[in-house]
C-alpha atoms as a PDB file:
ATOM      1  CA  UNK A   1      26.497 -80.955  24.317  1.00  0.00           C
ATOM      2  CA  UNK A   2      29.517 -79.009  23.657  1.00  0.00           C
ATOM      3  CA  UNK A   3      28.874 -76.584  26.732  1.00  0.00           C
ATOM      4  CA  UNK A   4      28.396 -79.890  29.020  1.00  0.00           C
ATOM      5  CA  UNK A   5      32.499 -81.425  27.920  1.00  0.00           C
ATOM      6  CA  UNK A   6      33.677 -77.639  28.042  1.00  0.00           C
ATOM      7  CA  UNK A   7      32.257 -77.536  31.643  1.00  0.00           C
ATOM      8  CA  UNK A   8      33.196 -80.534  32.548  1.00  0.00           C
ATOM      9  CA  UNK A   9      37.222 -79.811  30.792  1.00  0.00           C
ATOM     10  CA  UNK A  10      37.478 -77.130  33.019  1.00  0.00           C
ATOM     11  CA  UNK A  11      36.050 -78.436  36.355  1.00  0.00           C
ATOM     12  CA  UNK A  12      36.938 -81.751  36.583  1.00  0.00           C
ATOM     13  CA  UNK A  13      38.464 -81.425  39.724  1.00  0.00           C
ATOM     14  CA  UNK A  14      34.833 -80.573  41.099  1.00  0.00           C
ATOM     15  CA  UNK A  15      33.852 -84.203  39.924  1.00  0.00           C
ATOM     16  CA  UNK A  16      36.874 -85.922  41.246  1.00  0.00           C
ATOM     17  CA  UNK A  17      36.274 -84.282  44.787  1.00  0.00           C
ATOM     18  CA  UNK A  18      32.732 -85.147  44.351  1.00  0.00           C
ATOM     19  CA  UNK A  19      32.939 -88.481  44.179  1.00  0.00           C
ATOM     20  CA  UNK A  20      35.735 -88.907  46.443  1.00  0.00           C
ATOM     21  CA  UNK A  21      33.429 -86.821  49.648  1.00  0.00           C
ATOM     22  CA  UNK A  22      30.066 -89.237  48.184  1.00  0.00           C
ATOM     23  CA  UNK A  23      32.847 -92.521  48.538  1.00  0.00           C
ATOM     24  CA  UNK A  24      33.915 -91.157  51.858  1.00  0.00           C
ATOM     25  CA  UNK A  25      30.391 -90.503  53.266  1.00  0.00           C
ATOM     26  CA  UNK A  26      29.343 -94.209  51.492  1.00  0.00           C
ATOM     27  CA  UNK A  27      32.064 -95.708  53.086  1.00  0.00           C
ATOM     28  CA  UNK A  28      31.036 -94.195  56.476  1.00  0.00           C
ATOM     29  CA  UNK A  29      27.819 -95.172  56.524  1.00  0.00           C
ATOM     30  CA  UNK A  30      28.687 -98.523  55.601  1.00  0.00           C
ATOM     31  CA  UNK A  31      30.530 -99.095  58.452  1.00  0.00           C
ATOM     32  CA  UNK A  32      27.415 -97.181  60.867  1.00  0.00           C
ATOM     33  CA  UNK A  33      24.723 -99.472  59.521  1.00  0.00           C
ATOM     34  CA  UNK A  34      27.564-102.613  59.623  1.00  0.00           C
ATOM     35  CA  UNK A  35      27.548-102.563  63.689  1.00  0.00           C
ATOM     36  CA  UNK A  36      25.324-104.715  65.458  1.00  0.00           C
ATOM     37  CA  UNK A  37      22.248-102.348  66.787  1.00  0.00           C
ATOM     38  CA  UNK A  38      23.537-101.876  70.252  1.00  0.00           C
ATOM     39  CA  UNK A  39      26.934-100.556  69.296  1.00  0.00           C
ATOM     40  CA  UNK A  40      24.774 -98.446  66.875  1.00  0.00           C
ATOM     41  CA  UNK A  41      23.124 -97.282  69.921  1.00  0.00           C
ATOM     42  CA  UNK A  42      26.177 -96.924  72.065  1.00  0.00           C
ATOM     43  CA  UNK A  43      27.876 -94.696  69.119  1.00  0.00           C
ATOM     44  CA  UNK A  44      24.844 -92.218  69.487  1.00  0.00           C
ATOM     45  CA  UNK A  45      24.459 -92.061  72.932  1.00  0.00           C
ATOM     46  CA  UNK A  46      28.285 -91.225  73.137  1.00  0.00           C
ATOM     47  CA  UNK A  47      27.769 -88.407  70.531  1.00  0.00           C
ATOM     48  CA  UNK A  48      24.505 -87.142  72.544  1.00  0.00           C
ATOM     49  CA  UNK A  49      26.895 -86.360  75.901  1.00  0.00           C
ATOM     50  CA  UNK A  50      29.287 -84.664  73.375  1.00  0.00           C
ATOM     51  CA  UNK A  51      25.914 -82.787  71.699  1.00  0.00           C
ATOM     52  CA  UNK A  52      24.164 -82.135  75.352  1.00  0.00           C
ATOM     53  CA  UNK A  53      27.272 -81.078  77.142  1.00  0.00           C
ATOM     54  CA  UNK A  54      28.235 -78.528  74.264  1.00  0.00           C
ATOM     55  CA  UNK A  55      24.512 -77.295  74.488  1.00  0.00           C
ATOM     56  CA  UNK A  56      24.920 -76.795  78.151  1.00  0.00           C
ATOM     57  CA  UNK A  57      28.264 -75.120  77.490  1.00  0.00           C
ATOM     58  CA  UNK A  58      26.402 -72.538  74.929  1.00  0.00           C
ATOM     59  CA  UNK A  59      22.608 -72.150  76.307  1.00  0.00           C
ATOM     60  CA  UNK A  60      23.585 -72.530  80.233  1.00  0.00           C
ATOM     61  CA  UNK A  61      21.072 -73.653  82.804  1.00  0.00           C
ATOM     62  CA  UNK A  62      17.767 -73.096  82.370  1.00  0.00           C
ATOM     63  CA  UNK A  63      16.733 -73.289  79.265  1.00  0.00           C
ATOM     64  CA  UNK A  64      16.250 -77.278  78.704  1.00  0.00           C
ATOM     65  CA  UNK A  65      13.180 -76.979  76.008  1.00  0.00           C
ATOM     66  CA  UNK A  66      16.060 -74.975  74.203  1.00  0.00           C
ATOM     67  CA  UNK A  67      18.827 -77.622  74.493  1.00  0.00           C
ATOM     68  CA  UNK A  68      16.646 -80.427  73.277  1.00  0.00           C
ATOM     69  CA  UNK A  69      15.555 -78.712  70.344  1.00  0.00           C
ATOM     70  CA  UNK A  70      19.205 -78.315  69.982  1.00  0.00           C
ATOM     71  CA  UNK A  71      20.248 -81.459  70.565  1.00  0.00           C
ATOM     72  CA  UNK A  72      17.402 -82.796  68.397  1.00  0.00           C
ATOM     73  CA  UNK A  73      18.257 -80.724  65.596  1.00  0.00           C
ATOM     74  CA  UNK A  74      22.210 -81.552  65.640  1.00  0.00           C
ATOM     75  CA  UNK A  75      20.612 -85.378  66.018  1.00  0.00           C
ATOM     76  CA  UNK A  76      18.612 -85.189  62.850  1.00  0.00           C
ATOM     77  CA  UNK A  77      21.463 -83.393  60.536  1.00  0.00           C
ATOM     78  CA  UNK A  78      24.121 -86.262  62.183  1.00  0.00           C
ATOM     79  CA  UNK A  79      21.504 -89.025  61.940  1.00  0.00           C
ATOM     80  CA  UNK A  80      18.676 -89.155  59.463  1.00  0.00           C
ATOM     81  CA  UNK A  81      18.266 -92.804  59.009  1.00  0.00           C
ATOM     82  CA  UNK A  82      18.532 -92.923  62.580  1.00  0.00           C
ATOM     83  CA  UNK A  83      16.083 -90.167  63.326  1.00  0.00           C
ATOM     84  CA  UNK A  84      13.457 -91.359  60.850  1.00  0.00           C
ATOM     85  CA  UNK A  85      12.863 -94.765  63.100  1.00  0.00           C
ATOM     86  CA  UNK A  86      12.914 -93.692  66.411  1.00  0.00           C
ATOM     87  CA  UNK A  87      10.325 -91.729  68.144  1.00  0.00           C
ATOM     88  CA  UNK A  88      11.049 -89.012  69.519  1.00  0.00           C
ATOM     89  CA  UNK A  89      10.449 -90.286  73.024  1.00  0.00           C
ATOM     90  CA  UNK A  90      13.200 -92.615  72.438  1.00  0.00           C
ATOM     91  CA  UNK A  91      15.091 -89.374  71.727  1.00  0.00           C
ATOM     92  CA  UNK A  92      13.956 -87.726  75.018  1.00  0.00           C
ATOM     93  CA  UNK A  93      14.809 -90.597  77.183  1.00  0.00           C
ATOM     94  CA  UNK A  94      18.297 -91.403  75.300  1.00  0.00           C
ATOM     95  CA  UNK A  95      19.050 -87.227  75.810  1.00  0.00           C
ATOM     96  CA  UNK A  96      17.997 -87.380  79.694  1.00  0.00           C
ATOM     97  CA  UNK A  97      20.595 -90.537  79.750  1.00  0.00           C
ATOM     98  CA  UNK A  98      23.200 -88.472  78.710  1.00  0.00           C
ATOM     99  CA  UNK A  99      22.112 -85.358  81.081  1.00  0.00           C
ATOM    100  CA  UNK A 100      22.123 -87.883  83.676  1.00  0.00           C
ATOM    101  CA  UNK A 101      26.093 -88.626  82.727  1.00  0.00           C
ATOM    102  CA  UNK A 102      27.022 -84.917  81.726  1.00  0.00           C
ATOM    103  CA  UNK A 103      25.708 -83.873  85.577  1.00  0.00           C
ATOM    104  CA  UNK A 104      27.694 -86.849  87.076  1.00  0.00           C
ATOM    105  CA  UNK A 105      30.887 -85.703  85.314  1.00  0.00           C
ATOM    106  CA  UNK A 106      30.730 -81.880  86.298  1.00  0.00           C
ATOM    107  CA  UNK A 107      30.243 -83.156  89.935  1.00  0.00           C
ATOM    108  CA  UNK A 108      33.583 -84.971  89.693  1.00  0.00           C
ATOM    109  CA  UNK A 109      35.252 -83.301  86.921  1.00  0.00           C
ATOM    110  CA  UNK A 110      37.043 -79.538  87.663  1.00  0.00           C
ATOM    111  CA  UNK A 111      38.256 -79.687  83.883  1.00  0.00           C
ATOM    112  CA  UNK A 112      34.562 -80.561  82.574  1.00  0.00           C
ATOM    113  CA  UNK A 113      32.946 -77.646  84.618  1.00  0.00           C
ATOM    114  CA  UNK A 114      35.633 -75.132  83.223  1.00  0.00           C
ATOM    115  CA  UNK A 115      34.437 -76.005  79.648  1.00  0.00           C
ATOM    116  CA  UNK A 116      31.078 -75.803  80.066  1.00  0.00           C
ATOM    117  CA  UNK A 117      31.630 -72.543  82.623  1.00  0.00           C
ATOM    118  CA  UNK A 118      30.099 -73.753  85.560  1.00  0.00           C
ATOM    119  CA  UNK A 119      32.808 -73.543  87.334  1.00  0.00           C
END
C-alpha cells in the first residue's frame, strides 16, 4: 500500500496528464458520435482523400492493393467504432470515391501534383 501513495507522490503528474488526454479523447468522440450519420460520413470521406492522397504521395502509381491496405489500416487506428460496422466493401467503394476526387484534383491542381510528385 505504501509503495502504491509513494508512486503515486512522485508521479502525479502522469495521472493528471492521463486523465486530461482520456477527457480530451472522451470529449472528441463525443462530439464524432453527436453528428447526424451523414456528416459522420462526410467527416471520413474527407479524411480518406487526405489518407489516399498521402498514400499516393508515398507508394506512387501502381501499387493500389498496397494503398488500400494502407488506407485501411490508417482507417482502422483513426476509426474503430467506425471500422467495426462497416464492411469492408463499404470501405472499398468509400476509398475509390475519394481516388475518384484525388485524380480530379491532380488534373486541375499544379500545387496538388507537386505534393504528391507527379508533377
Amino acid at each position: 500500500m505504501n509503495d502504491v501513495v509513494k508512486f503515486l507522490v512522485e508521479n502525479w503528474y502522469l495521472l493528471i496528464a492521463g486523465v486530461g488526454v482520456a477527457a480530451a479523447a472522451g470529449f472528441m468522440l463525443y462530439r464524432f458520435f453527436k453528428l447526424p450519420t451523414k456528416e459522420q460520413i462526410a467527416k471520413i470521406k474527407e479524411w480518406l482523400l487526405y489518407a489516399v492522397t498521402e498514400a499516393e504521395k508515398e507508394l506512387g502509381g501502381g501499387t493500389g492493393q498496397l494503398k488500400l491496405r494502407q488506407v485501411y489500416d490508417l482507417f482502422v487506428q483513426r476509426f474503430p467504432a467506425v471500422a467495426a460496422v462497416i464492411s469492408f466493401d463499404t470501405f472499398s467503394s468509400w476509398v475509390d470515391e475519394a481516388l475518384e476526387q484525388m485524380r480530379e484534383m491532380l488534373e486541375q491542381n499544379q500545387n496538388v501534383q507537386k505534393y504528391v510528385g507527379t508533377h
